[in-house]
C-alpha atoms as a PDB file:
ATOM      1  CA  UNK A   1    -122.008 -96.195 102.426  1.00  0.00           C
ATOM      2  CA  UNK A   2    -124.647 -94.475 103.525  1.00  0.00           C
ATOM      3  CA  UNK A   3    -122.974 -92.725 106.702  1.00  0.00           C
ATOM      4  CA  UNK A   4    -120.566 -91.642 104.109  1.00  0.00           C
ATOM      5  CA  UNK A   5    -123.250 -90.101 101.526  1.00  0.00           C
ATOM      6  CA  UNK A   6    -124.805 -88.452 104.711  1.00  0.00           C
ATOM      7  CA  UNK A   7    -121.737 -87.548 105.969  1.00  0.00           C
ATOM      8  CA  UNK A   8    -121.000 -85.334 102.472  1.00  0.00           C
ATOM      9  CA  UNK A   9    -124.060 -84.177 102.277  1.00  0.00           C
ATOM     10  CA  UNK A  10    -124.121 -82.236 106.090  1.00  0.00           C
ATOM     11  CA  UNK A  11    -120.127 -80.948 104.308  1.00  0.00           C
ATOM     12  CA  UNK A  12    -121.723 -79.526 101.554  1.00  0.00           C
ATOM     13  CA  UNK A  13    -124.951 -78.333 103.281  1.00  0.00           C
ATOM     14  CA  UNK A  14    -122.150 -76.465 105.900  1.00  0.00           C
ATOM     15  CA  UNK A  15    -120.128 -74.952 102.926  1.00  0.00           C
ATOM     16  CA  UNK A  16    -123.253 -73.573 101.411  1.00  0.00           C
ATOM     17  CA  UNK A  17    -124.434 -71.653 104.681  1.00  0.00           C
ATOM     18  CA  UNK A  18    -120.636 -70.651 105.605  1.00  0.00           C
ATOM     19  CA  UNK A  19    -120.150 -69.247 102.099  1.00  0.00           C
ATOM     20  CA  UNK A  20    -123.481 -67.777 101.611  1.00  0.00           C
ATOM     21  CA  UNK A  21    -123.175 -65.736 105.749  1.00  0.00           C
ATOM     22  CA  UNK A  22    -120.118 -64.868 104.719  1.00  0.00           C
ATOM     23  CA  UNK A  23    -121.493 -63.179 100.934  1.00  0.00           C
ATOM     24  CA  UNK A  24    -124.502 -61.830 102.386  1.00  0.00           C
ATOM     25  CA  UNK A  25    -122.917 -59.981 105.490  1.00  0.00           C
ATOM     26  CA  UNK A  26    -119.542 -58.780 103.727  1.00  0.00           C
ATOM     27  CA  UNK A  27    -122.724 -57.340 100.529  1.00  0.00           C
ATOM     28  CA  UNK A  28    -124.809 -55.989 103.452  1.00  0.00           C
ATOM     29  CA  UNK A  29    -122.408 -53.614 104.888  1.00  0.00           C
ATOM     30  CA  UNK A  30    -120.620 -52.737 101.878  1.00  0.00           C
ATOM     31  CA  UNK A  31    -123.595 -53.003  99.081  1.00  0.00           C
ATOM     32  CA  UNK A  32    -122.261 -51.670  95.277  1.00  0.00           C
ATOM     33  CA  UNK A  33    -122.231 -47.570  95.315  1.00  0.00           C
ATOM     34  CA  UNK A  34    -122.321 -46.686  91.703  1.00  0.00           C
ATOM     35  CA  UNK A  35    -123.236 -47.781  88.392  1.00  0.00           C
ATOM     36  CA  UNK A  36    -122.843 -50.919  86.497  1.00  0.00           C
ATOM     37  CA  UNK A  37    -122.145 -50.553  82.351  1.00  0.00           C
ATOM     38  CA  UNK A  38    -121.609 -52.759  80.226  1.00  0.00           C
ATOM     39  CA  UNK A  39    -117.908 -53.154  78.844  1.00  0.00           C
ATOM     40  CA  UNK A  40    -117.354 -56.337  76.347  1.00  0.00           C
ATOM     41  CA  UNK A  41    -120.361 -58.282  77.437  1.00  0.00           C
ATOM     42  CA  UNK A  42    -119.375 -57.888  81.124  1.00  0.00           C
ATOM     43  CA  UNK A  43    -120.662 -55.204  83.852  1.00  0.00           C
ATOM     44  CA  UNK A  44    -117.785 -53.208  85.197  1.00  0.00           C
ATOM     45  CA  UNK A  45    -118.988 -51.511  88.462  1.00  0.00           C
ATOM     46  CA  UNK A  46    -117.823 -47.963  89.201  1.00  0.00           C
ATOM     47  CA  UNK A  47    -118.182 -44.581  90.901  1.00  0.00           C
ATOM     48  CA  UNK A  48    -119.035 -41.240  88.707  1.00  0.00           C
ATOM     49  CA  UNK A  49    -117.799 -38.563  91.508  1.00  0.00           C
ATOM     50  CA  UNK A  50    -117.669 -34.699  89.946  1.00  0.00           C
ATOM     51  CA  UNK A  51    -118.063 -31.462  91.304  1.00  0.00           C
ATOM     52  CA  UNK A  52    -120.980 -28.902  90.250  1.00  0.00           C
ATOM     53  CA  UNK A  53    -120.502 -28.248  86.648  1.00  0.00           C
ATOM     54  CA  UNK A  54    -118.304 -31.135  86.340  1.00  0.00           C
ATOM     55  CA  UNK A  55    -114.804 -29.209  87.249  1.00  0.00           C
ATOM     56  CA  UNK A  56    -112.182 -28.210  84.774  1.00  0.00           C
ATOM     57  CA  UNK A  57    -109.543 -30.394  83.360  1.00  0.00           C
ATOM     58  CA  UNK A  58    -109.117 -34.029  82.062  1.00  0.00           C
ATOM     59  CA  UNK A  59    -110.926 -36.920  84.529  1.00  0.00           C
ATOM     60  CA  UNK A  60    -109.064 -39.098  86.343  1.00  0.00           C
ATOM     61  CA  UNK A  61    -109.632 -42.971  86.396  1.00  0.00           C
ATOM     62  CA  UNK A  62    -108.148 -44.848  89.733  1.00  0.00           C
ATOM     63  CA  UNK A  63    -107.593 -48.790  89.148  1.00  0.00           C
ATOM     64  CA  UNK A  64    -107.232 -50.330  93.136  1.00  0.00           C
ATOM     65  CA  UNK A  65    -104.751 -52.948  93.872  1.00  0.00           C
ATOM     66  CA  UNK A  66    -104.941 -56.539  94.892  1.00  0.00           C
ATOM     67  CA  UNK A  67    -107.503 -57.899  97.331  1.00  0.00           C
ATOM     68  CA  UNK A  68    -109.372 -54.353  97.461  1.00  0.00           C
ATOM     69  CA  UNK A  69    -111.734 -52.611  95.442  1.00  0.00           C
ATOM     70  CA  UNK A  70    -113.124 -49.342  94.344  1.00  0.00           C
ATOM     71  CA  UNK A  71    -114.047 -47.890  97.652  1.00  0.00           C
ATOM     72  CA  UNK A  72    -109.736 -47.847  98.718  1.00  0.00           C
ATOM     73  CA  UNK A  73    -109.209 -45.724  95.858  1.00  0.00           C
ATOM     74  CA  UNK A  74    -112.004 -43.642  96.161  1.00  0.00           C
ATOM     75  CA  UNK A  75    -111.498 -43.196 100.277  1.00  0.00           C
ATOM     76  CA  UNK A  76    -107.155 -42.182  99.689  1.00  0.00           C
ATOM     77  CA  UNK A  77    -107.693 -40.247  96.592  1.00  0.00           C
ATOM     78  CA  UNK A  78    -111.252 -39.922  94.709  1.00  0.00           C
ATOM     79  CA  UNK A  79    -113.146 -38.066  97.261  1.00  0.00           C
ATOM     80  CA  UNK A  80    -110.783 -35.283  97.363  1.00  0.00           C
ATOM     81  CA  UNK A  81    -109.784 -35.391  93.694  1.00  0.00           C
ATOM     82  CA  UNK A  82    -113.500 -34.778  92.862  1.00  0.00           C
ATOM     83  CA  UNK A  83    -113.783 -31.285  94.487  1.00  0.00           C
ATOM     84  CA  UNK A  84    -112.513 -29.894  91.242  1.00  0.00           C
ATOM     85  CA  UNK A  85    -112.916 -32.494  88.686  1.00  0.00           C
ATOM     86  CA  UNK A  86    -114.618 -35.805  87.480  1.00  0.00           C
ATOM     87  CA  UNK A  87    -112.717 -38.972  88.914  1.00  0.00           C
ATOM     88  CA  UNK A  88    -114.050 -42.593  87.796  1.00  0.00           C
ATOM     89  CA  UNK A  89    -112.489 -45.231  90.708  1.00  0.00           C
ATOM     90  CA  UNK A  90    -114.014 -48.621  89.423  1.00  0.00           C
ATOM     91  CA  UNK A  91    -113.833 -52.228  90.785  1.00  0.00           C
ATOM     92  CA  UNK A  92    -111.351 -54.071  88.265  1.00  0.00           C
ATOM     93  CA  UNK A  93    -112.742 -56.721  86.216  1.00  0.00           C
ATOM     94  CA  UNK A  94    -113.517 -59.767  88.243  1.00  0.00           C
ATOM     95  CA  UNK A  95    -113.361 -57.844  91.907  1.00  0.00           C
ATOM     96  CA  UNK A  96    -116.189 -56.040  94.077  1.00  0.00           C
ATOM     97  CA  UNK A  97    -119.308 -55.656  92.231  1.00  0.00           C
ATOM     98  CA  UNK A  98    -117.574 -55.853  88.552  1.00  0.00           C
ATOM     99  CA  UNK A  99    -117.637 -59.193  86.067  1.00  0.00           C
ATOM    100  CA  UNK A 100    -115.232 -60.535  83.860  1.00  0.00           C
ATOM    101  CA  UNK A 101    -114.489 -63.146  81.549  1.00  0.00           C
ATOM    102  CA  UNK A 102    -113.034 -66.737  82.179  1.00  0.00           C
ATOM    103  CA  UNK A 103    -109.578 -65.057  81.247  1.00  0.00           C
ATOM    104  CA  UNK A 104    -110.039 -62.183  82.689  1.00  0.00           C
ATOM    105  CA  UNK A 105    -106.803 -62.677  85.444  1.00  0.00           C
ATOM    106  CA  UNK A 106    -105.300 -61.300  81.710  1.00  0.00           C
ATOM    107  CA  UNK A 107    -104.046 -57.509  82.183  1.00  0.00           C
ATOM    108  CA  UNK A 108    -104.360 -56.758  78.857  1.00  0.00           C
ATOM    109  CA  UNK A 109    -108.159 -58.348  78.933  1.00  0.00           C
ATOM    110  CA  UNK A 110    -108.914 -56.048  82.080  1.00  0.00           C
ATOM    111  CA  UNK A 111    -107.192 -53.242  80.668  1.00  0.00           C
ATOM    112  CA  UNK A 112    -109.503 -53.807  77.417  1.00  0.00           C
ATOM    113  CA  UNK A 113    -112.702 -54.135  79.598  1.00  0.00           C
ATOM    114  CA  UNK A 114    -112.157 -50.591  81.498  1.00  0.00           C
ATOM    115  CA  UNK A 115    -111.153 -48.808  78.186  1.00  0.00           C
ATOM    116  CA  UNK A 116    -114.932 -49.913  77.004  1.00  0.00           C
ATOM    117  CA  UNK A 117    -116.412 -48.695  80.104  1.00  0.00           C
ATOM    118  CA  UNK A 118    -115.016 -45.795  80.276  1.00  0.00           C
ATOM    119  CA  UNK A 119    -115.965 -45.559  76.328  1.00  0.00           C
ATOM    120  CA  UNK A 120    -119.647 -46.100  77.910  1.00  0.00           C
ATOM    121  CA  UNK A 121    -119.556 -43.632  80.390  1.00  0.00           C
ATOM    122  CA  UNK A 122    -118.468 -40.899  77.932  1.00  0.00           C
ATOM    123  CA  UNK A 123    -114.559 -40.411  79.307  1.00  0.00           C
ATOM    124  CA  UNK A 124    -111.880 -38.618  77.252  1.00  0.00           C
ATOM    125  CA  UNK A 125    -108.472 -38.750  77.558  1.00  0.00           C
ATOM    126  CA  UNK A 126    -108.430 -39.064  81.330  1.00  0.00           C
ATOM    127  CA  UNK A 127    -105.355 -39.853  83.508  1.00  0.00           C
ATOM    128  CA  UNK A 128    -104.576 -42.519  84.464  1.00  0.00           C
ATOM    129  CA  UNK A 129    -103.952 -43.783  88.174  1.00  0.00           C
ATOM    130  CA  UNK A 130    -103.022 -47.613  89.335  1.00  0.00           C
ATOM    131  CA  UNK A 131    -102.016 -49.285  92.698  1.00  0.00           C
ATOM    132  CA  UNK A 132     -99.807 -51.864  92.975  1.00  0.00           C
ATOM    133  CA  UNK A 133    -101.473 -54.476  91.028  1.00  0.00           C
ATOM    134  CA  UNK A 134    -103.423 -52.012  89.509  1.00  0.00           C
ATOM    135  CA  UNK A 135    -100.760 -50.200  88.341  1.00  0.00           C
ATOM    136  CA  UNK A 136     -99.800 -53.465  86.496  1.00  0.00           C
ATOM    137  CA  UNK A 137    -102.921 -53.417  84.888  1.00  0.00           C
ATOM    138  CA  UNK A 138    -102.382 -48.949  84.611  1.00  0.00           C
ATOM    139  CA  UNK A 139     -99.542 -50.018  82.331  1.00  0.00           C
ATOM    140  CA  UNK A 140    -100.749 -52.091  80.047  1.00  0.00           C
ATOM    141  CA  UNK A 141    -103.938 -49.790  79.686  1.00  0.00           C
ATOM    142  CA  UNK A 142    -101.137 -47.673  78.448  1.00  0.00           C
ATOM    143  CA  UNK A 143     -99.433 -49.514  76.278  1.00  0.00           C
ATOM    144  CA  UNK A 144    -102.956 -50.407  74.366  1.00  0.00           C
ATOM    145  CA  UNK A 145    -104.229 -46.912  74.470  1.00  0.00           C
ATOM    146  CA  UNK A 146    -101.857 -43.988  75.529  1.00  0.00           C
ATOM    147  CA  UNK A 147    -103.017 -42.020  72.599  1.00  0.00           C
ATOM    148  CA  UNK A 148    -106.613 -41.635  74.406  1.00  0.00           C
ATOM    149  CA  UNK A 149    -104.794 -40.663  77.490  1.00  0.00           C
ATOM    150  CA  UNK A 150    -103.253 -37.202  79.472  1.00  0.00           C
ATOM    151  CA  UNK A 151    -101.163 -39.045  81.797  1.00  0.00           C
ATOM    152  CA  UNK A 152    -100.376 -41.924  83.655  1.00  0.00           C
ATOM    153  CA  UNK A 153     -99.424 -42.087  87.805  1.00  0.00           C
ATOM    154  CA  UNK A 154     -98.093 -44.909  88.902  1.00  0.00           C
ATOM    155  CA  UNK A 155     -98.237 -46.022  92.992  1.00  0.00           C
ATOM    156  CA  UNK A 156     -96.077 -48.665  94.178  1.00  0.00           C
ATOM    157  CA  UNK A 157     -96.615 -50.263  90.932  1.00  0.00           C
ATOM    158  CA  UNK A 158     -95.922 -54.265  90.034  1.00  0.00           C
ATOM    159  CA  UNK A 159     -93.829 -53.442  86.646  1.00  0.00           C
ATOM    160  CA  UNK A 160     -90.878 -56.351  86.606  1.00  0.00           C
ATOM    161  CA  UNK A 161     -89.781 -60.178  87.823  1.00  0.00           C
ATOM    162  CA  UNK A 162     -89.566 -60.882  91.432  1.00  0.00           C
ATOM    163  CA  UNK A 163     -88.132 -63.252  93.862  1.00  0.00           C
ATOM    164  CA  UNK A 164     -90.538 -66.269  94.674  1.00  0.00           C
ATOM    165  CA  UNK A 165     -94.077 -66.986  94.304  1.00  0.00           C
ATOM    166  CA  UNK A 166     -97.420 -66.076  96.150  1.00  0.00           C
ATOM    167  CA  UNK A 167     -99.030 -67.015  99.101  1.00  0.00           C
ATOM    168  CA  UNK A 168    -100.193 -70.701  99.799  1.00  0.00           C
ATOM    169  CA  UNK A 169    -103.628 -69.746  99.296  1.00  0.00           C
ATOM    170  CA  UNK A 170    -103.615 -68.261  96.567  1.00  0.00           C
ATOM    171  CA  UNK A 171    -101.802 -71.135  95.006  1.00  0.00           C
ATOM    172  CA  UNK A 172    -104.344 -73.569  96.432  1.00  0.00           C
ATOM    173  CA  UNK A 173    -107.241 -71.907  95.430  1.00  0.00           C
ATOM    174  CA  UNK A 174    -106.263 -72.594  91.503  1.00  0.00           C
ATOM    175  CA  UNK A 175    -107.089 -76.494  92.474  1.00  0.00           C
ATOM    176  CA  UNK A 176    -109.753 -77.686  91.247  1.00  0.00           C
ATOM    177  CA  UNK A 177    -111.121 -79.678  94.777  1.00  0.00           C
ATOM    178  CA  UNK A 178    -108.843 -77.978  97.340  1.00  0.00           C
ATOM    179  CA  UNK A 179    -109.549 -74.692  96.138  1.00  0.00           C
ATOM    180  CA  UNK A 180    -113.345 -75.035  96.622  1.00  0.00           C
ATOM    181  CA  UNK A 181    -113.005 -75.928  99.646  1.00  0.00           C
ATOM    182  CA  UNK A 182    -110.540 -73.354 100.804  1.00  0.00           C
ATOM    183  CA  UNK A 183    -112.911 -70.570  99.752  1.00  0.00           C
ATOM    184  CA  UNK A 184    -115.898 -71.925 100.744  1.00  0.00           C
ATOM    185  CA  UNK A 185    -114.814 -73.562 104.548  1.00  0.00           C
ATOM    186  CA  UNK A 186    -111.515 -72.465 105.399  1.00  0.00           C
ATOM    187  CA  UNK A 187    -111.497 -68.484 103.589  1.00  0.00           C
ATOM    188  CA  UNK A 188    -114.393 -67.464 105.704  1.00  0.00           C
ATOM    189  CA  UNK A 189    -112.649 -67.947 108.662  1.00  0.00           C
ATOM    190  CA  UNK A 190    -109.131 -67.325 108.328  1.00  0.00           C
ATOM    191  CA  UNK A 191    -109.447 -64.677 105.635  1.00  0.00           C
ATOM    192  CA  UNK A 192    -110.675 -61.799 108.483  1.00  0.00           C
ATOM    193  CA  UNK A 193    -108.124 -62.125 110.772  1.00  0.00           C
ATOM    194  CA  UNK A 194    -105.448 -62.748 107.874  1.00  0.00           C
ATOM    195  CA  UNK A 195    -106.992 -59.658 106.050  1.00  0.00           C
ATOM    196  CA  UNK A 196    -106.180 -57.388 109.639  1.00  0.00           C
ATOM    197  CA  UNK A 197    -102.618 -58.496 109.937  1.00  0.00           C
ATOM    198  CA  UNK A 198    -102.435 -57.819 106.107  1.00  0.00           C
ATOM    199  CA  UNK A 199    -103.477 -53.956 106.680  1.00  0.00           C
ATOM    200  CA  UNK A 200    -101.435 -53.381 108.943  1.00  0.00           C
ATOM    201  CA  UNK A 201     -97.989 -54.541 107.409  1.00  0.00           C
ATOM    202  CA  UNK A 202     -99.303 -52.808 104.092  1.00  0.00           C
ATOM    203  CA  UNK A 203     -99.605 -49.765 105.957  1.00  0.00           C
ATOM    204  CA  UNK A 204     -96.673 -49.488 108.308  1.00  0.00           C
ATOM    205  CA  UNK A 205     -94.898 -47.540 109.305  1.00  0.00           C
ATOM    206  CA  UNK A 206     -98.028 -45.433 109.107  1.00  0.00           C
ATOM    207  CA  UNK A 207    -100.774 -46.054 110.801  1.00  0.00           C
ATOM    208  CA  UNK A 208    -104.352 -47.415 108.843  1.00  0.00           C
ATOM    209  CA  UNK A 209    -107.211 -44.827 108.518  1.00  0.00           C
ATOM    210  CA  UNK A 210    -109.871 -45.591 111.812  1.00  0.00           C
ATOM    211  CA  UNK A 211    -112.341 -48.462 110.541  1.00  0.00           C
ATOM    212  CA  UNK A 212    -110.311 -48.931 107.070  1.00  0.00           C
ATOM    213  CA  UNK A 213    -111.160 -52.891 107.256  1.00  0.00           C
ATOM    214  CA  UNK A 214    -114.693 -51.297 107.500  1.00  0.00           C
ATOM    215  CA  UNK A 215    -115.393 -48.381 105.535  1.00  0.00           C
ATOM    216  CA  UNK A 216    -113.221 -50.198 102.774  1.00  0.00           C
ATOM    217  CA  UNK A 217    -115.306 -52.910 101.971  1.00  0.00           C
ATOM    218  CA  UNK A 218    -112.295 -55.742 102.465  1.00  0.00           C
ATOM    219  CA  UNK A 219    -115.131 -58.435 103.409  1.00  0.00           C
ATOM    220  CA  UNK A 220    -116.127 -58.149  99.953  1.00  0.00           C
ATOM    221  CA  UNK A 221    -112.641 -60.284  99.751  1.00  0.00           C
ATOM    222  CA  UNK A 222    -113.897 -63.533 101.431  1.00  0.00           C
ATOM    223  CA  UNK A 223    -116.946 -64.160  99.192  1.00  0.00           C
ATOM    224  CA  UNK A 224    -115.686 -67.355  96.944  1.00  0.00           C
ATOM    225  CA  UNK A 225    -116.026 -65.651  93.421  1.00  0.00           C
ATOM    226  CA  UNK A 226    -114.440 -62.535  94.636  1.00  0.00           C
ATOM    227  CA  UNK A 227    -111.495 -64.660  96.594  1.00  0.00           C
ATOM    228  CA  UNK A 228    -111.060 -66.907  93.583  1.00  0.00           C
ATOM    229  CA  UNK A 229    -110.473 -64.082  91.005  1.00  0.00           C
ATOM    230  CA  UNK A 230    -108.283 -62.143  93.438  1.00  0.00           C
ATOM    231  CA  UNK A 231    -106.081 -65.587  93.633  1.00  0.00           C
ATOM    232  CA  UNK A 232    -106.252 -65.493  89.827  1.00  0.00           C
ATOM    233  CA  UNK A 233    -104.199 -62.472  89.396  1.00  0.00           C
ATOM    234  CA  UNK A 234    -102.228 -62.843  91.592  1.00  0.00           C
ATOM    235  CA  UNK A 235    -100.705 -66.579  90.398  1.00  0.00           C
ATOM    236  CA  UNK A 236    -100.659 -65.369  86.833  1.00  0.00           C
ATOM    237  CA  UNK A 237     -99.039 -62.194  87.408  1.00  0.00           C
ATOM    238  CA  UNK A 238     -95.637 -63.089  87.360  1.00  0.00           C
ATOM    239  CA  UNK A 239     -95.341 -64.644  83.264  1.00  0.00           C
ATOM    240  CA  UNK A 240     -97.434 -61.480  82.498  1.00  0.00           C
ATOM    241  CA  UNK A 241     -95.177 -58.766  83.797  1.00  0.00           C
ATOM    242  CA  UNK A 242     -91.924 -60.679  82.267  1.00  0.00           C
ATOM    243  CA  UNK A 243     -93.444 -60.058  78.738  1.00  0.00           C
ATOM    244  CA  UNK A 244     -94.601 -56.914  79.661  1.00  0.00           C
ATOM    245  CA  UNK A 245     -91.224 -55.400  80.950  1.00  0.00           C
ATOM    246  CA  UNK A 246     -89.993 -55.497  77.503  1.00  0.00           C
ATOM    247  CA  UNK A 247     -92.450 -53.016  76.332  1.00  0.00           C
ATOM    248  CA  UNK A 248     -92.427 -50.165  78.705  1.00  0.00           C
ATOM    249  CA  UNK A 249     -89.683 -48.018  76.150  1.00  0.00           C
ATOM    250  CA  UNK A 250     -93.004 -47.734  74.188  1.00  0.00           C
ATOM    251  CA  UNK A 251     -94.619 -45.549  76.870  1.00  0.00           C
ATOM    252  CA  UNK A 252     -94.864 -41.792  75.746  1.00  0.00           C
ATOM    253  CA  UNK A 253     -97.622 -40.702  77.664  1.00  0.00           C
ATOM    254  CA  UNK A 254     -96.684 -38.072  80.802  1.00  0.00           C
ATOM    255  CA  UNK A 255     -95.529 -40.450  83.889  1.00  0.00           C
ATOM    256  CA  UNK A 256     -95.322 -39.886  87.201  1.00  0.00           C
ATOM    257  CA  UNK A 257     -94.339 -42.527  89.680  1.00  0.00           C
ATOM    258  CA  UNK A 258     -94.196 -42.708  93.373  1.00  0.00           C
ATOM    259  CA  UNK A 259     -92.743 -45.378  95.956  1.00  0.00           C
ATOM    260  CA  UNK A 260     -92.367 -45.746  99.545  1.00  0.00           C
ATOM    261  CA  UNK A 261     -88.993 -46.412 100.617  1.00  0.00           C
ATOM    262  CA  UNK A 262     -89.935 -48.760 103.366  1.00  0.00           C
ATOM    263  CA  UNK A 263     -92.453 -50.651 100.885  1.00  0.00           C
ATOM    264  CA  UNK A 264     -91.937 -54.060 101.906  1.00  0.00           C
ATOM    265  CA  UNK A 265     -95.213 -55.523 100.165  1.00  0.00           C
ATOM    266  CA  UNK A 266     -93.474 -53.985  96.575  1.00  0.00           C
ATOM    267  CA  UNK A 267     -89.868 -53.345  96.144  1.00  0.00           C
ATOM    268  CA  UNK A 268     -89.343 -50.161  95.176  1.00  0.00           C
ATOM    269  CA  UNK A 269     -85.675 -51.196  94.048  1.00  0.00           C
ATOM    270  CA  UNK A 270     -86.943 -54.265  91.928  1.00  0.00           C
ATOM    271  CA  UNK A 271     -89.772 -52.120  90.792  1.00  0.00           C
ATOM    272  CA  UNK A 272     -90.118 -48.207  90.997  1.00  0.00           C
ATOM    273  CA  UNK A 273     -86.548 -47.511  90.189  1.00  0.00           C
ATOM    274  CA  UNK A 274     -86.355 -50.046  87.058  1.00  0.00           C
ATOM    275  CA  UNK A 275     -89.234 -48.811  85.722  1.00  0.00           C
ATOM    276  CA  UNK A 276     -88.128 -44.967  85.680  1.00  0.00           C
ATOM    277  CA  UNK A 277     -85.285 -45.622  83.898  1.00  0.00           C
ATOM    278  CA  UNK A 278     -87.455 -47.760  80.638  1.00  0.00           C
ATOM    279  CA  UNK A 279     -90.460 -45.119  80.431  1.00  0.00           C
ATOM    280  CA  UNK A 280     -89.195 -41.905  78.465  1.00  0.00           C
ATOM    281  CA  UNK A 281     -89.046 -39.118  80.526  1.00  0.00           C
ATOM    282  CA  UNK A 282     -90.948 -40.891  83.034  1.00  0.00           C
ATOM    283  CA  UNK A 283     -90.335 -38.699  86.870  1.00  0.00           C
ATOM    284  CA  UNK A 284     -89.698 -41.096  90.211  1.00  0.00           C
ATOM    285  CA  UNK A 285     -90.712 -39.871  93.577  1.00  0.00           C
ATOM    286  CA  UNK A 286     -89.541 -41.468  96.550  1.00  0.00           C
ATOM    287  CA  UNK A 287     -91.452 -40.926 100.147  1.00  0.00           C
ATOM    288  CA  UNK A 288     -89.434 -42.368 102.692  1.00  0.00           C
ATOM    289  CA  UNK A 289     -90.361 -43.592 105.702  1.00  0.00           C
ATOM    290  CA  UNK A 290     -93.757 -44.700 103.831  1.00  0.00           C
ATOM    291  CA  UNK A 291     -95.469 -48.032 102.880  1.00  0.00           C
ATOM    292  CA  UNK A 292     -97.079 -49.872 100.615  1.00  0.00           C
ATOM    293  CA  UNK A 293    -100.622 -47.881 101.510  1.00  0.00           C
ATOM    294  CA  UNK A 294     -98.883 -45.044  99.841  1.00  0.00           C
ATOM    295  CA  UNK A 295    -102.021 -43.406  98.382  1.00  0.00           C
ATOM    296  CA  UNK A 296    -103.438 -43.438 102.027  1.00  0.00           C
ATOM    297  CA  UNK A 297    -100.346 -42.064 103.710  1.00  0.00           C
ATOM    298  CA  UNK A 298     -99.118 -39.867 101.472  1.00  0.00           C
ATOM    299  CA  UNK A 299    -102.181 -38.642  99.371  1.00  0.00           C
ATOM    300  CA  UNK A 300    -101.919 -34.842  99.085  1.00  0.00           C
ATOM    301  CA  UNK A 301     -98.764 -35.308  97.051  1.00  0.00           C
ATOM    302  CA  UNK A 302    -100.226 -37.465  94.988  1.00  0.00           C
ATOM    303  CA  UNK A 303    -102.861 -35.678  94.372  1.00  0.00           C
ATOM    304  CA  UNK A 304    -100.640 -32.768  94.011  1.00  0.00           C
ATOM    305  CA  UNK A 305     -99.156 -34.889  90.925  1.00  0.00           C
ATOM    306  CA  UNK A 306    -102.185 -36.350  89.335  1.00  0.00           C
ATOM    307  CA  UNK A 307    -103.635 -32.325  89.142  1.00  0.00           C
ATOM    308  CA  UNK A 308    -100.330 -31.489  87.260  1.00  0.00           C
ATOM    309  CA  UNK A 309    -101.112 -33.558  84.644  1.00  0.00           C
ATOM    310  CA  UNK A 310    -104.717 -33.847  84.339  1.00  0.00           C
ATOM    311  CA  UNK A 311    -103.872 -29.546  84.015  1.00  0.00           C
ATOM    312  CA  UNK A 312    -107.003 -27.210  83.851  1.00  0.00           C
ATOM    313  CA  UNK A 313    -108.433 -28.225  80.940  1.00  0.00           C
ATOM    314  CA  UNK A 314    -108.296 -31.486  79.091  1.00  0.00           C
END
C-alpha cells in the first residue's frame, strides 16, 4: 500500500512540473499584449490597435477560430486593418489570456461576454469579423445584437450540421479522470508536434507565414485550462449550430462571406454555400485554390471587403 501511495504521489508530483513547464514557457514567449476589461464578471483580453487620430470609419472587431487566439487575427488581418482605422482582435472567452464562465463553451454566452467588452472599451457599431469557429460565435453575436452593428464578414465560417464528431482528444478531455490526465501528461507532449501537422493541413495548399507556430502564440494551446476550454467548444458545437441554423433568415445586417474552395478543415459546400442562400442579401466569395487559413492566404481581399463595409465613416 504504501509503494502504491508513493507511487501516485511521484504521478502527480510529474503532472504538476509537466503542466506547469509547459504554462510557464508557452506564457513566456507569448505573454498577454493588450488589455484586460471586465465583461460580465469575467476579464476578456484584447488588443486596442488604431492609427493617429483614430482613422475614419466604423472599428472592426476580429473573433479567432479554434485552438488560436488573438495574435492569428491580429498577424492575417489587424495589423494592416489598423493603418486607417481602430480594429479590436480579442482572445474569445475561455482562450489565451481571456476568462469565462463554467458555460462559457455557450456561443451565445461568449457572444454576450464580447458585446460587454466591447461596451467597456467604448466600441460603436463596429463590424464584425469571425474565423471558423469564430465565425460561429460572429453569428450569433449577430443574431443578439445586429442593430449595434455595420456589418458582419464571415471566413470559412462553422454555420450548419456536419458529418461525424471531433477528434479523440477533444472527446477525452470532457472525462472527468482521463481528461486530467490527457492535458496534464499526455497534451504537453503530443500537442506540439500534433499542433505542426495541424498548420500545415489548415494552410495548404498555401504555404504558413515563417515562424507562424511562433509568432502566433499556439503554445498558449497546451496549457490545461486553455486545452480544456478549446475541447469544450469544440464537443458542444455541433447541438449549438443545429438550433442556430434555423435562425440565420433573421440576419439583416450587411454580410460578406468568403471560403476557400480547397477548405478541407470546413466545407465550404456544407457550410459557405448554405449559409448564403439563408442570410438576406448576404454576398459569397469563393477563392479557389485556398485553405482553411484563408485570412492568412488571402488577406488583402478580405480586407478589401471588411473596408467596404466598415465605409469612411461609421
Amino acid at each position: 500500500m504504501r509503494v502504491v501511495l508513493i507511487l501516485i504521489s511521484s504521478v502527480a508530483l510529474l503532472l504538476a512540473a509537466l503542466s506547469g513547464h509547459v504554462t510557464m514557457q508557452a506564457e513566456r514567449r507569448s505573454p498577454p499584449i493588450g488589455k484586460r476589461v471586465d465583461a460580465g464578471g469575467e476579464k476578456i483580453h484584447l488588443v486596442d490597435l488604431a492609427p493617429p487620430g483614430g482613422g475614419a470609419g466604423a472599428p472592426v472587431v476580429l473573433i479567432h477560430g479554434a485552438s488560436v487566439n488573438l495574435r492569428d487575427m491580429k498577424l492575417a488581418l489587424g495589423d494592416r486593418l489598423a493603418q486607417s482605422r481602430r480594429v479590436i482582435a480579442l482572445d474569445r472567452p475561455g482562450r489565451g489570456y481571456s476568462t469565462r464562465p463554467s458555460d462559457g463553451w455557450r456561443l451565445d454566452v461568449q457572444a454576450a461576454l464580447i458585446h460587454e467588452a466591447l461596451a467597456a472599451a467604448g466600441v460603436e457599431k463596429p463590424v464584425i469579423v469571425g474565423q471558423s469557429l469564430g465565425g460561429a460565435v460572429a453569428l450569433a453575436y449577430a443574431l443578439q445584437y445586429q442593430d449595434d452593428m455595420s456589418g458582419l464578414v464571415l471566413l470559412a465560417p462553422v454555420s450548419h450540421e456536419w458529418p461525424g464528431g471531433v477528434a479523440w482528444y477533444n472527446e477525452v478531455s470532457g472525462w472527468p479522470v482521463a481528461g486530467f490526465l490527457l492535458r496534464r501528461l499526455v497534451i504537453p507532449l503530443y500537442g506540439p508536434v500534433a499542433a505542426r501537422r495541424g498548420v500545415a493541413g489548415s494552410f495548404g495548399p498555401d504555404e504558413a507565414p515563417n515562424r507562424y507556430y511562433e509568432e502566433s502564440g499556439l503554445p498558449l494551446l497546451f496549457r490545461p485550462g486553455d486545452f480544456k476550454a478549446n475541447a469544450a467548444d469544440l464537443r458542444e458545437l455541433k447541438p449549438q449550430i443545429v438550433a442556430q441554423s434555423r435562425r440565420y433568415h433573421e440576419i439583416r445586417v450587411p454580410t460578406i462571406i468568403f471560403a476557400g474552395e480547397t477548405d478541407r478543415t470546413v466545407s465550404p459546400k456544407i457550410h459557405s454555400m448554405r449559409l448564403v442562400q439563408e442570410i438576406p442579401g448576404a454576398r459569397l466569395v469563393m477563392l479557389p485554390e485556398t485553405g482553411h487559413a484563408l485570412h492568412h492566404s488571402e488577406s488583402a481581399a478580405i480586407i478589401s471587403a471588411i473596408e467596404e463595409l466598415a465605409g469612411a465613416a461609421p
